[in-house]
N, C-alpha and C. Protein backbone atom coordinates (compact mmCIF):
# COMPACT_ATOMS: atom_id res chain seq x y z
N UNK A 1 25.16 98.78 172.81
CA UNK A 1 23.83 98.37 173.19
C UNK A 1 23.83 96.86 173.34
N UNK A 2 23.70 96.61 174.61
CA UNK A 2 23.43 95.17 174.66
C UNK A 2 22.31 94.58 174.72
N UNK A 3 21.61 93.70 174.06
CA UNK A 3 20.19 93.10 174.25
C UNK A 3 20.61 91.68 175.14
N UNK A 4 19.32 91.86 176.00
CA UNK A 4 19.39 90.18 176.09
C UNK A 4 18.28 88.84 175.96
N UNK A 5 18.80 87.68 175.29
CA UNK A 5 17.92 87.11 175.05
C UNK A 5 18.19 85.78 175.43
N UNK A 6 16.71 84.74 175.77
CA UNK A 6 16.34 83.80 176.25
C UNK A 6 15.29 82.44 175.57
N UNK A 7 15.40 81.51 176.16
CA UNK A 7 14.29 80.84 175.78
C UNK A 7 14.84 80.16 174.54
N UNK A 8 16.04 79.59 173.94
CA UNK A 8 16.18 78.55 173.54
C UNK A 8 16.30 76.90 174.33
N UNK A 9 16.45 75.97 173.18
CA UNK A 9 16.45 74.96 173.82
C UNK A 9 16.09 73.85 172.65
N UNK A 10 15.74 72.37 173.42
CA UNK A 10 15.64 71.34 172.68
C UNK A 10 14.46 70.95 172.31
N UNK A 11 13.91 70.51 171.82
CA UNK A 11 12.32 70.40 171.64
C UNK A 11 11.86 68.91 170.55
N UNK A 12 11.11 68.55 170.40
CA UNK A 12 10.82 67.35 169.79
C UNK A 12 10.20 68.08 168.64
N UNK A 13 9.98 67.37 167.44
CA UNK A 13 9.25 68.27 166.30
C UNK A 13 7.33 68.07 166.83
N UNK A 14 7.05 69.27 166.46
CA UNK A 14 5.21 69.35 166.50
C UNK A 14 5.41 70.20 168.18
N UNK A 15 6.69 70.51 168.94
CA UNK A 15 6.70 71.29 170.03
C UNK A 15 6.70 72.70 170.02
N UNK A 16 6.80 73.29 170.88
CA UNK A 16 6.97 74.55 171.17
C UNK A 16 7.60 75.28 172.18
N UNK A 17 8.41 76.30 171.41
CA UNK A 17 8.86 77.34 172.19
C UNK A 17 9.11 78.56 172.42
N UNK A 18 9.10 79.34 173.57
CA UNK A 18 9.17 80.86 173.58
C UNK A 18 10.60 81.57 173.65
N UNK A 19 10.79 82.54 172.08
CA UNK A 19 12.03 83.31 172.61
C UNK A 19 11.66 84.64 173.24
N UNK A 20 12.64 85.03 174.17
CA UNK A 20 12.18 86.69 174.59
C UNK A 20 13.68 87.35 174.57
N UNK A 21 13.47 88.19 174.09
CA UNK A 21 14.72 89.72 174.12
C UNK A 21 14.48 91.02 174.74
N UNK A 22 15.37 91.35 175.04
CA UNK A 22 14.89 92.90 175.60
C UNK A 22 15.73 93.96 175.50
N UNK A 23 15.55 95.00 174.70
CA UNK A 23 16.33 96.06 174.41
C UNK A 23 16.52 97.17 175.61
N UNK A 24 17.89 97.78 176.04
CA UNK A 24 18.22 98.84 176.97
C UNK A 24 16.69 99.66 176.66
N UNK A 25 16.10 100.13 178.12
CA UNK A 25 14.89 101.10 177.81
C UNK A 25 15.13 102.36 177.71
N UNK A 26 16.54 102.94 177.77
CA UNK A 26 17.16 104.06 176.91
C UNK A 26 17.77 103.94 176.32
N UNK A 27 17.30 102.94 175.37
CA UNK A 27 17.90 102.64 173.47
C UNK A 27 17.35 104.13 172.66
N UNK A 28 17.55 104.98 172.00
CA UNK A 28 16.95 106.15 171.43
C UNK A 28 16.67 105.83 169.76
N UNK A 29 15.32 105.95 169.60
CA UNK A 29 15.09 105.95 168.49
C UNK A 29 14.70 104.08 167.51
N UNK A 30 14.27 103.53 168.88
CA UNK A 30 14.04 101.94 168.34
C UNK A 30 12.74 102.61 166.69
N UNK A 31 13.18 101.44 166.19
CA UNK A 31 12.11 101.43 165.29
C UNK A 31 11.65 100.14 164.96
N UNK A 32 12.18 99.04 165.18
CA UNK A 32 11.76 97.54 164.88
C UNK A 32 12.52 96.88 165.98
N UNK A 33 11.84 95.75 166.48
CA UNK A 33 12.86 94.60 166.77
C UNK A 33 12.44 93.22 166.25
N UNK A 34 13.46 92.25 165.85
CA UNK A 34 13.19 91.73 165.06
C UNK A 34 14.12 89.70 165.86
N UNK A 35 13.44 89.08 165.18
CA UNK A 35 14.51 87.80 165.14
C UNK A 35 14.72 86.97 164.05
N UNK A 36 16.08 86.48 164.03
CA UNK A 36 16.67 86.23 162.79
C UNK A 36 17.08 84.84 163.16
N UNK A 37 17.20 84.20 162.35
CA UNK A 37 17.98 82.48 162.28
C UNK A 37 19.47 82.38 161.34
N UNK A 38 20.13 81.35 161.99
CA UNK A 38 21.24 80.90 161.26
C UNK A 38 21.58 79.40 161.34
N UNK A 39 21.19 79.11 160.33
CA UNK A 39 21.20 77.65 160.31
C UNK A 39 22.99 76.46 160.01
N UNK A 40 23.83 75.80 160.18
CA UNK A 40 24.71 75.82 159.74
C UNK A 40 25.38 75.61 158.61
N UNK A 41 26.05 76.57 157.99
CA UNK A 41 25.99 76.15 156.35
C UNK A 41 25.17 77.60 155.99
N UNK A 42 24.55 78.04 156.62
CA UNK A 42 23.14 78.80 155.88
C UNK A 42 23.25 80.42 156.01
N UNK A 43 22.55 81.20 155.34
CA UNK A 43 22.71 81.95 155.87
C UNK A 43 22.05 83.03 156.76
N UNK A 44 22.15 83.96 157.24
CA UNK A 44 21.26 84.42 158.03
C UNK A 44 19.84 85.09 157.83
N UNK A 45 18.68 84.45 158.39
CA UNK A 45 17.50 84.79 157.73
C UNK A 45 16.43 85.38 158.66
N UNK A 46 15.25 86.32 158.31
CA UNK A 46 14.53 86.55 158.98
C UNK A 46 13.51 85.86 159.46
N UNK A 47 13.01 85.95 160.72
CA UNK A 47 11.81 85.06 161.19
C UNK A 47 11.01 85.76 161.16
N UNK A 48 11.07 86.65 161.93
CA UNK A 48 9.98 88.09 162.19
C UNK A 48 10.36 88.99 162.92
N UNK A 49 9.41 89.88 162.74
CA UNK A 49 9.95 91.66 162.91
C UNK A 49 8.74 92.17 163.38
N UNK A 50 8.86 93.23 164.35
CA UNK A 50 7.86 94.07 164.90
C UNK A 50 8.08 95.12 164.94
N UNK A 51 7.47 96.11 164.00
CA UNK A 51 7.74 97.37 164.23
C UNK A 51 7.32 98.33 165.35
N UNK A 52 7.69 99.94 165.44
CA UNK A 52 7.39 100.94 166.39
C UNK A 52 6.06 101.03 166.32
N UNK A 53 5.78 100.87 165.08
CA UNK A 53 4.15 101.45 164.39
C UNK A 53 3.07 99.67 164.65
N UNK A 54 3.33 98.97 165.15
CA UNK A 54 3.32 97.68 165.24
C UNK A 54 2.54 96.64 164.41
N UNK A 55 3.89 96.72 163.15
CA UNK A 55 3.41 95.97 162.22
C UNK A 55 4.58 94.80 162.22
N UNK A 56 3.57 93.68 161.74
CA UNK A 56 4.59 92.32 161.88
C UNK A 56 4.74 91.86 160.65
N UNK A 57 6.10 91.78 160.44
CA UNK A 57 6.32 90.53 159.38
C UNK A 57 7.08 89.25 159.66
N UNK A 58 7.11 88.59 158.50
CA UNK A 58 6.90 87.07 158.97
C UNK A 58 8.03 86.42 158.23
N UNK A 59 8.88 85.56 157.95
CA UNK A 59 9.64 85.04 156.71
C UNK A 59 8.55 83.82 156.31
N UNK A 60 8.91 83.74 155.07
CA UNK A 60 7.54 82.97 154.00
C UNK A 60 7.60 81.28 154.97
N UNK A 61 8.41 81.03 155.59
CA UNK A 61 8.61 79.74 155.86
C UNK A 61 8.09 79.37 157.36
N UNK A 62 7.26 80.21 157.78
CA UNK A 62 6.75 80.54 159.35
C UNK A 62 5.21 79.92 159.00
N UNK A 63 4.58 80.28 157.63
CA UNK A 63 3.48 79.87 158.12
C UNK A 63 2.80 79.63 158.72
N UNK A 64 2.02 80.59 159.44
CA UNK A 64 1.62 81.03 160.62
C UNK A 64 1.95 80.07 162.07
N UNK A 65 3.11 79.65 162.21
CA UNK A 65 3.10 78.65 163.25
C UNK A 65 4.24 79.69 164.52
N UNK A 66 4.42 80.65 163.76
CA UNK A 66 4.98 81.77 165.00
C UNK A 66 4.33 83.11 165.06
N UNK A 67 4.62 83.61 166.67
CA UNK A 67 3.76 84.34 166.45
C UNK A 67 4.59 85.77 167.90
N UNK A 68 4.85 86.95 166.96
CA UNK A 68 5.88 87.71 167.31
C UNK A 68 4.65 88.61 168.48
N UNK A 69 5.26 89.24 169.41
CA UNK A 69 4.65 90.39 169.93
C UNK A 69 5.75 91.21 171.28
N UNK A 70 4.97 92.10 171.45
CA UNK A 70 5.91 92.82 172.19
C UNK A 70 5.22 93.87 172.55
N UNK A 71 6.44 94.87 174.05
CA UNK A 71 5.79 95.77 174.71
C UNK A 71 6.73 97.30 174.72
N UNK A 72 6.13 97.89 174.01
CA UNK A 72 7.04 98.94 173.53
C UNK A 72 7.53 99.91 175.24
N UNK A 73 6.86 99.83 176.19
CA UNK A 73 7.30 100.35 177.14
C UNK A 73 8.62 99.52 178.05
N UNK A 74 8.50 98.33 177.76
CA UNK A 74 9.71 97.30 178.19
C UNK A 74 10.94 97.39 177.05
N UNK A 75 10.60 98.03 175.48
CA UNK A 75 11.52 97.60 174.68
C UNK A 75 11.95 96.08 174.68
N UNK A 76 10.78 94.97 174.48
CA UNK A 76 11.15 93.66 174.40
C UNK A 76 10.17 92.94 173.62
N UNK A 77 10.52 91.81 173.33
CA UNK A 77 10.07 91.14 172.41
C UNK A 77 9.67 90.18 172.53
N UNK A 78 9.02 89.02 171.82
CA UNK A 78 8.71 87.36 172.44
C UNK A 78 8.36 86.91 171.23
N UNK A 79 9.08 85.97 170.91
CA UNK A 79 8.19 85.13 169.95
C UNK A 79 8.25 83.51 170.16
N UNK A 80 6.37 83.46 169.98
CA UNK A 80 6.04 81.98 170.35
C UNK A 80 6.26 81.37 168.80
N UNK A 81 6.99 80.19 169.05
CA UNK A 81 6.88 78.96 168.18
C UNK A 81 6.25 78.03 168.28
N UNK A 82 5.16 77.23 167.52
CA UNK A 82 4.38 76.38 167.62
C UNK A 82 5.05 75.17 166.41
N UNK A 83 4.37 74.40 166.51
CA UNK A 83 4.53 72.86 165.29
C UNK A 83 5.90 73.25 165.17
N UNK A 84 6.77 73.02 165.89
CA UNK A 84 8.25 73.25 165.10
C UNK A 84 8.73 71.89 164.68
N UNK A 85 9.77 71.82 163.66
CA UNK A 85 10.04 70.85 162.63
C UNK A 85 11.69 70.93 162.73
N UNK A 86 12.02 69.87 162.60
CA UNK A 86 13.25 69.64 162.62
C UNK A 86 14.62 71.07 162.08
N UNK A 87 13.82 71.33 160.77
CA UNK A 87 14.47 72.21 159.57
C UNK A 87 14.38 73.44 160.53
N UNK A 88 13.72 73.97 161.65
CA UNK A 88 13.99 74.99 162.36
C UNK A 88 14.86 75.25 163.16
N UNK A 89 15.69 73.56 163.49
CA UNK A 89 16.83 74.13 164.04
C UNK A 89 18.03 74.94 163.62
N UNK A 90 18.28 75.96 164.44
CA UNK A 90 19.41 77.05 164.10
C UNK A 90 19.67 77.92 165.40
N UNK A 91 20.85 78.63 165.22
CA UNK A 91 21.12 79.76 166.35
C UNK A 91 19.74 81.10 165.93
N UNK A 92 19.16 81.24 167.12
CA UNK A 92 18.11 82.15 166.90
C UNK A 92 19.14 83.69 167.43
N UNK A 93 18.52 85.16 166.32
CA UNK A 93 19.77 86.19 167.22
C UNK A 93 18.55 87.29 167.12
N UNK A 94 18.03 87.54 167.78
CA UNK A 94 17.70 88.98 168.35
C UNK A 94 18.46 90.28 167.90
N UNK A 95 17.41 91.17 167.10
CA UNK A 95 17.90 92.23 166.44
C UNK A 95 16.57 93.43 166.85
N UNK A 96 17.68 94.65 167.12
CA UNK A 96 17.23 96.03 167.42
C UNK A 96 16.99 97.16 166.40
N UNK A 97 16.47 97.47 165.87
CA UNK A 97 17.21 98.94 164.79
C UNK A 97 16.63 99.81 165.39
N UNK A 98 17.49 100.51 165.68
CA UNK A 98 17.55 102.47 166.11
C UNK A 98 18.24 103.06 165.13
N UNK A 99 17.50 104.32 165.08
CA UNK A 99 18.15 105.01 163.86
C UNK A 99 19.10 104.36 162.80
N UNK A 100 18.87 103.72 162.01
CA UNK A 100 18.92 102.97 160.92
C UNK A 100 20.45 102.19 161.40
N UNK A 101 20.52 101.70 162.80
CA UNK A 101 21.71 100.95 163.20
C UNK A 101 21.43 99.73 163.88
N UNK A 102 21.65 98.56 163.65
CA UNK A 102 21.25 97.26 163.73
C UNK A 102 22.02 96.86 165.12
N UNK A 103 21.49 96.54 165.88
CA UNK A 103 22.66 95.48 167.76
C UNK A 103 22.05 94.46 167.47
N UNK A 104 22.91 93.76 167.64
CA UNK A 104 22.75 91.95 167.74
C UNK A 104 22.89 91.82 169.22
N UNK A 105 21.64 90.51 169.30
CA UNK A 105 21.98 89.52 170.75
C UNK A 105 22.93 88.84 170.25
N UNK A 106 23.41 87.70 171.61
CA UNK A 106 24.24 87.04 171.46
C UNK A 106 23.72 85.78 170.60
N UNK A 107 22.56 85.19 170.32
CA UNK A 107 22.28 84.15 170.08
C UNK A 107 21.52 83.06 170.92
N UNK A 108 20.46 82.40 170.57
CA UNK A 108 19.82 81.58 171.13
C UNK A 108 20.09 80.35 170.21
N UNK A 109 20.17 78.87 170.97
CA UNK A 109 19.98 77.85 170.15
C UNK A 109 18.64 77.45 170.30
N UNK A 110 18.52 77.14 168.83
CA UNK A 110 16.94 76.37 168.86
C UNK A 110 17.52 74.88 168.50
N UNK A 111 16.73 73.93 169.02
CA UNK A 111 17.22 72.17 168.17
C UNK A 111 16.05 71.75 168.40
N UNK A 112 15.59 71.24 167.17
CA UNK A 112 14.23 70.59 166.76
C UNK A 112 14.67 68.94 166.89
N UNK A 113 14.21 68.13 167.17
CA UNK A 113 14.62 66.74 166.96
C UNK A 113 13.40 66.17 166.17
N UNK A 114 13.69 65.18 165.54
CA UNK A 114 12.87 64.32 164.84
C UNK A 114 12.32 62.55 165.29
């Protein structure tokens, strides 16, 4: 299963940006899609997640300044970033789960500057 994803880049801190992913639309059995960070040194963490049933969660460090959504008939995803801060830069990776089996994107870079 390959996803693909978009919309990294460079940004000044207090900017913003949009990631988007999109899962095969005969993926069987999606139940979340989600995006994750990896910072260097760090390890890999959640940003947010959207479920089938479409519930969102958030990692504690988002404080409401992102904001996940998506279209279950596209199997894709988007999440807007607002006020971003330096400490957000990381490889952003796009994640699928179908039947309790996880596909990774390839990775987006995010770089916050200060």
């Amino acid at each position: 299963v390959q996803l693909q994803a978009s919309g990294g880049g460079l940004v000044q801190a207090g900017g913003s940006l949009t990631l988007f992913c999109a899962a095969p639309r005969n993926i069987f059995g999606l139940t979340a899609m989600s995006w994750y960070r990896q910072a260097p040194g760090g390890e890999r963490e959640m940003v947010a997640s959207l479920t089938s049933e479409d519930k969102k969660l958030y990692g504690d460090f988002v404080k409401g300044r992102f904001t996940i959504s998506g279209e279950k008939v596209g199997n894709n995803v988007t999440l807007q970033m607002k006020n971003l801060e330096p400490t957000d830069t990381a490889v952003y990776y796009c994640r699928a789960r179908a039947l309790e089996i996880n596909f990774w994107g390839q990775g987006t870079q995010v770089t916050v500057s200060s």
